[in-house]
Protein backbone atom coordinates (compact mmCIF):
# COMPACT_ATOMS: atom_id res chain seq x y z
CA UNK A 1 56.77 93.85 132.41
CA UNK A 2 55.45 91.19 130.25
CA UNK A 3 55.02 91.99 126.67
CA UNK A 4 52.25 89.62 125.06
CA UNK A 5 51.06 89.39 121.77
CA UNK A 6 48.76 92.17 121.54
CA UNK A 7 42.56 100.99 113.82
CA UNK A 8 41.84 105.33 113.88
CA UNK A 9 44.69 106.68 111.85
CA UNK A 10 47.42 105.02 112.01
CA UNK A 11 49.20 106.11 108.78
CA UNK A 12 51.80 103.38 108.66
CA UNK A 13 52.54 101.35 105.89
CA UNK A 14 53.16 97.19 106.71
CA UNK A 15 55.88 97.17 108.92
CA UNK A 16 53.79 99.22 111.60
CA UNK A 17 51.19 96.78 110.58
CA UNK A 18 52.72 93.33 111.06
CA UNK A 19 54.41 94.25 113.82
CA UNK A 20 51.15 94.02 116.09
CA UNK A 21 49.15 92.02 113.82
CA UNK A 22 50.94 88.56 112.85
CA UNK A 23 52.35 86.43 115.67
CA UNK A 24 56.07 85.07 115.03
CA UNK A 25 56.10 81.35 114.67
CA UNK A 26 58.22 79.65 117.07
CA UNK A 27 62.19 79.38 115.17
CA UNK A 28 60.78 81.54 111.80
CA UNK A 29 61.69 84.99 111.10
CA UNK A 30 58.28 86.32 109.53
CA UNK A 31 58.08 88.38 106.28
CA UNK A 32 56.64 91.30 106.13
CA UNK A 33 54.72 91.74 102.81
CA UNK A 34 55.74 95.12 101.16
CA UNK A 35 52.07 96.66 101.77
CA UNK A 36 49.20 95.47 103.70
CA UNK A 37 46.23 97.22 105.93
CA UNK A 38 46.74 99.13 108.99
CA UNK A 39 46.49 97.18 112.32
CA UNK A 40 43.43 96.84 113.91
CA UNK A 41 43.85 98.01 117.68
CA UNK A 42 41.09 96.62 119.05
CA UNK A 43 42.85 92.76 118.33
CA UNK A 44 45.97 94.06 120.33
CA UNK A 45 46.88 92.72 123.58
CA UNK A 46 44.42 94.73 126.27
CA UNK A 47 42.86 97.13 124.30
CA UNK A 48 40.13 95.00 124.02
CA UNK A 49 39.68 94.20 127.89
CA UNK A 50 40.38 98.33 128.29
CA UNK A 51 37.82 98.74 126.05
CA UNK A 52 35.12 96.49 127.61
CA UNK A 53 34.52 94.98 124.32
CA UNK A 54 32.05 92.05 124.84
CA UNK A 55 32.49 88.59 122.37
CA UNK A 56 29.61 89.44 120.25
CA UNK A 57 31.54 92.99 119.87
CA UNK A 58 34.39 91.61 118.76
CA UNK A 59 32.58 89.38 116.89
CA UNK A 60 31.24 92.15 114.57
CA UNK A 61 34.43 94.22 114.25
CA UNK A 62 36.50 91.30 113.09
CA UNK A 63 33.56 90.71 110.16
CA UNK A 64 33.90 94.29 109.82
CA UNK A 65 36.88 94.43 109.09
CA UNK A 66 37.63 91.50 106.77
CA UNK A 67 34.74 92.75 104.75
CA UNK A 68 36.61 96.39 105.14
CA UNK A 69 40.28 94.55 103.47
CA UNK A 70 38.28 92.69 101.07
CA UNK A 71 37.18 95.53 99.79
CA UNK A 72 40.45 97.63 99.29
CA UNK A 73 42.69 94.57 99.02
CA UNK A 74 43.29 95.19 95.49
CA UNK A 75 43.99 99.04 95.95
CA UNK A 76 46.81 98.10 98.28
CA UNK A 77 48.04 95.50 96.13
CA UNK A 78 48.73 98.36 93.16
CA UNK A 79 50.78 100.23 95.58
CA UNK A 80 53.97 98.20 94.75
CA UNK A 81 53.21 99.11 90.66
CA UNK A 82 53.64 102.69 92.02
CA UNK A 83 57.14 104.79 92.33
CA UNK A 84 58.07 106.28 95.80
CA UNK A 85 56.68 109.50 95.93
CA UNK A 86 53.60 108.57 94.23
CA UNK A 87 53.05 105.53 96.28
CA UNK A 88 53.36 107.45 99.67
CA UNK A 89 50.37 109.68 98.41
CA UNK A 90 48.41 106.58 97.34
CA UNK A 91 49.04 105.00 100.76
CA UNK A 92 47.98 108.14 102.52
CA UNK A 93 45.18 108.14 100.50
CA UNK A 94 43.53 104.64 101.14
CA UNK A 95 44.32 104.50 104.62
CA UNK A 96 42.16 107.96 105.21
CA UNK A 97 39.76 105.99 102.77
CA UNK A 98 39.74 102.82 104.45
CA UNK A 99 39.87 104.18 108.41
CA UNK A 100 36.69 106.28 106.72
CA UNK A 101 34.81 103.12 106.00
CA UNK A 102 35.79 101.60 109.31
CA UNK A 103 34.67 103.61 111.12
CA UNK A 104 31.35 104.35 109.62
CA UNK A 105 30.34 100.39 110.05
CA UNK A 106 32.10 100.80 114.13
CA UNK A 107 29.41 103.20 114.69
CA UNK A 108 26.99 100.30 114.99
CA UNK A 109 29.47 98.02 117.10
CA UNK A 110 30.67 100.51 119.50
CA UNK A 111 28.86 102.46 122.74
CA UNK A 112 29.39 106.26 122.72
CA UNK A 113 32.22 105.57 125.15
CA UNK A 114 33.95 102.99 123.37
CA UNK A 115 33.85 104.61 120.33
CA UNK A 116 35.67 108.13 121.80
CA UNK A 117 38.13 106.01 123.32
CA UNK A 118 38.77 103.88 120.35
CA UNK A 119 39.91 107.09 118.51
CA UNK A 120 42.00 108.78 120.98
CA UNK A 121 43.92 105.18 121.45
CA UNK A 122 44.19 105.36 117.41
CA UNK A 123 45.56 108.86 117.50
CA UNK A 124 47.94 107.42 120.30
CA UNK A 125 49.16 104.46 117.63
CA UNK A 126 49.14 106.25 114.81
CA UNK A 127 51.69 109.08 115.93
CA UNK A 128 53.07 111.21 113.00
CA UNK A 129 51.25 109.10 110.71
CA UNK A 130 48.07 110.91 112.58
CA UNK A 131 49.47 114.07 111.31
CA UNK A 132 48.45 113.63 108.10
CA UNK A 133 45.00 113.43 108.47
CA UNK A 134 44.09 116.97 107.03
CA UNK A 135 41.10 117.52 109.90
CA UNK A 136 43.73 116.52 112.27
CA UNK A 137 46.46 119.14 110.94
CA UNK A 138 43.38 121.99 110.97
CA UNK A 139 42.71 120.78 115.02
CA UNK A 140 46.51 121.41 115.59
CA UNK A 141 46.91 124.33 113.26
CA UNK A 142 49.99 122.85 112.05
CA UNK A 143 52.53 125.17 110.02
CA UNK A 144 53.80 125.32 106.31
CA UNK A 145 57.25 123.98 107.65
CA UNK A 146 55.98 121.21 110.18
CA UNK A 147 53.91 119.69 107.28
CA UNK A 148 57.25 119.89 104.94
CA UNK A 149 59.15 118.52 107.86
CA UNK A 150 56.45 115.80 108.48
CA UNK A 151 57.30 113.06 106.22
CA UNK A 152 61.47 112.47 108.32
CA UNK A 153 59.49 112.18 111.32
CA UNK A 154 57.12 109.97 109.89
CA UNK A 155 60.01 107.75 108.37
CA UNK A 156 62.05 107.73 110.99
CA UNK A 157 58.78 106.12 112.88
CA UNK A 158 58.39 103.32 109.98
CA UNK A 159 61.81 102.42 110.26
CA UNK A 160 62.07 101.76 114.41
CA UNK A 161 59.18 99.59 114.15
CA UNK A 162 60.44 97.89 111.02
CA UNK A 163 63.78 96.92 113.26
CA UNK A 164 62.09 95.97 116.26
CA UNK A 165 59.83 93.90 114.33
CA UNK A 166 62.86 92.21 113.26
CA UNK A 167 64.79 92.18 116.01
CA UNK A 168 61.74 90.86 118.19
CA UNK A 169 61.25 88.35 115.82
CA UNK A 170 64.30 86.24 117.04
CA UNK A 171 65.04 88.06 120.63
CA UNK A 172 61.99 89.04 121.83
CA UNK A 173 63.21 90.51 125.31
CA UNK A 174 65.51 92.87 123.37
CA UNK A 175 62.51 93.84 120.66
CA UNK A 176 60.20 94.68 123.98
CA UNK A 177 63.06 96.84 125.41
CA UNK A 178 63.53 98.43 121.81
CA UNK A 179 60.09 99.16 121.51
CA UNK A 180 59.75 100.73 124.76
CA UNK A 181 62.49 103.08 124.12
CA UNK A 182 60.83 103.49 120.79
CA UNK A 183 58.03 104.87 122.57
CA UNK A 184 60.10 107.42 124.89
CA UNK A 185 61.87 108.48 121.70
CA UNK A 186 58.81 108.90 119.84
CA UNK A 187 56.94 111.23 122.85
CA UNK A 188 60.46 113.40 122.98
CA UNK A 189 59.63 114.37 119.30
CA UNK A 190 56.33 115.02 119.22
CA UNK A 191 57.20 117.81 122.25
CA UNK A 192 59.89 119.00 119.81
CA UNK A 193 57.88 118.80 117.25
CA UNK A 194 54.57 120.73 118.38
CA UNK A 195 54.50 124.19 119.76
CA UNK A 196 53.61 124.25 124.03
CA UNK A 197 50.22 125.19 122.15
CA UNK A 198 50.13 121.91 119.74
CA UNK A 199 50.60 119.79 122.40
CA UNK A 200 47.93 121.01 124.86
CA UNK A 201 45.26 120.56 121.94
CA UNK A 202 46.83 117.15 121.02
CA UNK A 203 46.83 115.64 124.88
CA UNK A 204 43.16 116.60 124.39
CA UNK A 205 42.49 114.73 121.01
CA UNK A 206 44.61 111.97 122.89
CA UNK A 207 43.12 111.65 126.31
CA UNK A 208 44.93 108.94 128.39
CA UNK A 209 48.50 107.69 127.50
CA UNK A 210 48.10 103.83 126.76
CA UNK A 211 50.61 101.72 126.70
CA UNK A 212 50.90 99.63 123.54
CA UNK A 213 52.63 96.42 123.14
CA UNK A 214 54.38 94.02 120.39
CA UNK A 215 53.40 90.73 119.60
CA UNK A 216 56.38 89.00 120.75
CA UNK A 217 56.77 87.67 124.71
CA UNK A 218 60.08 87.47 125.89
CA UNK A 219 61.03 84.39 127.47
CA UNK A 220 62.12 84.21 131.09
């Protein structure tokens, strides 16, 4: 398989987000900046053509959505002024914030069908992070002790991505074979994770598995 350089809740902080959104120059390992935006999917490799976005579509969402980080780029940029525990809350926070605003200008950019889709593949992406989203944990009915247990999943998520980001960064065959088996990891979790019952409701708010890619090729 060839892995080419590819929102809504993702719930990751930057290392989820450069990992799909900045191409790696050519002999440079890139630098991720401490905090940024969440990715948008719709710039990643296919989901655009699954989509059936036209140009003019596209178009609008990319205006959308620098006028979206123009907004809230100085809320994310007080994020590093913040300790850990209040920073994760803050992050939380904006992202629900900024994925609300989003979506609410998408609504004029996107068909009916596009626009489910868009947020089942953002549900896909966003994984644990998902599981904060407070209507999403009501959908699920999640328990007292999966939300404390929440936040090592969620890290544990971060941190793959953060070292296949790096690792794809200078072997990019090896990052798309990490990040695959990030992927199978990932899906053996969630099943541990949510109750037979959980995961029936969740394939529903999911629809179709799609397969996401990184940003690197590897070279044959």
């Amino acid at each position: 398989m060839c892995f080419k350089y590819a929102l809504v809740l993702a719930g990751g902080l930057s290392l989820t987000s450069v990992l799909h959104a900045q191409p790696a120059q050519p002999g440079k390992v890139p630098v991720a900046p401490a905090y940024t935006y969440p990715a948008p999917l719709y710039r990643m490799s296919d989901v655009g053509k699954s989509l059936n976005l036209t140009p003019e579509q596209v178009t609008n969402l990319n205006k959308l959505t620098d006028e979206t980080q123009a907004r809230y780029r100085d809320d994310y940029a007080k994020l590093g002024t913040l300790n850990d525990a209040e920073r994760f809350a803050r992050t939380q926070e904006l992202n629900q914030k900024y994925y609300a605003d989003w979506n609410k200008g998408a609504r004029d950019v996107f068909n009916d069908t596009q626009r489910s889709r868009y947020q089942q593949m953002n549900y896909q992406y966003g994984g644990f992070g998902t599981l904060y989203d407070p209507e999403v944990q009501r959908q699920l009915n999640l328990t007292a002790e999966q939300q404390r247990n929440l936040r090592a999943q969620y890290d544990w998520s971060n941190q793959q991505l953060g070292d296949i980001h790096r690792v794809g960064a200078t072997d990019a065959t090896k990052g798309a074979q990490m990040y695959r088996d990030y992927w199978t990891a990932r899906q053996d979790r969630f099943n541990k994770y949510l109750t037979a019952e959980q995961q029936k409701t969740w394939n529903q708010m999911v629809g179709d598995p799609y397969s996401f890619r990184p940003n690197f090729t590897p070279q044959r």
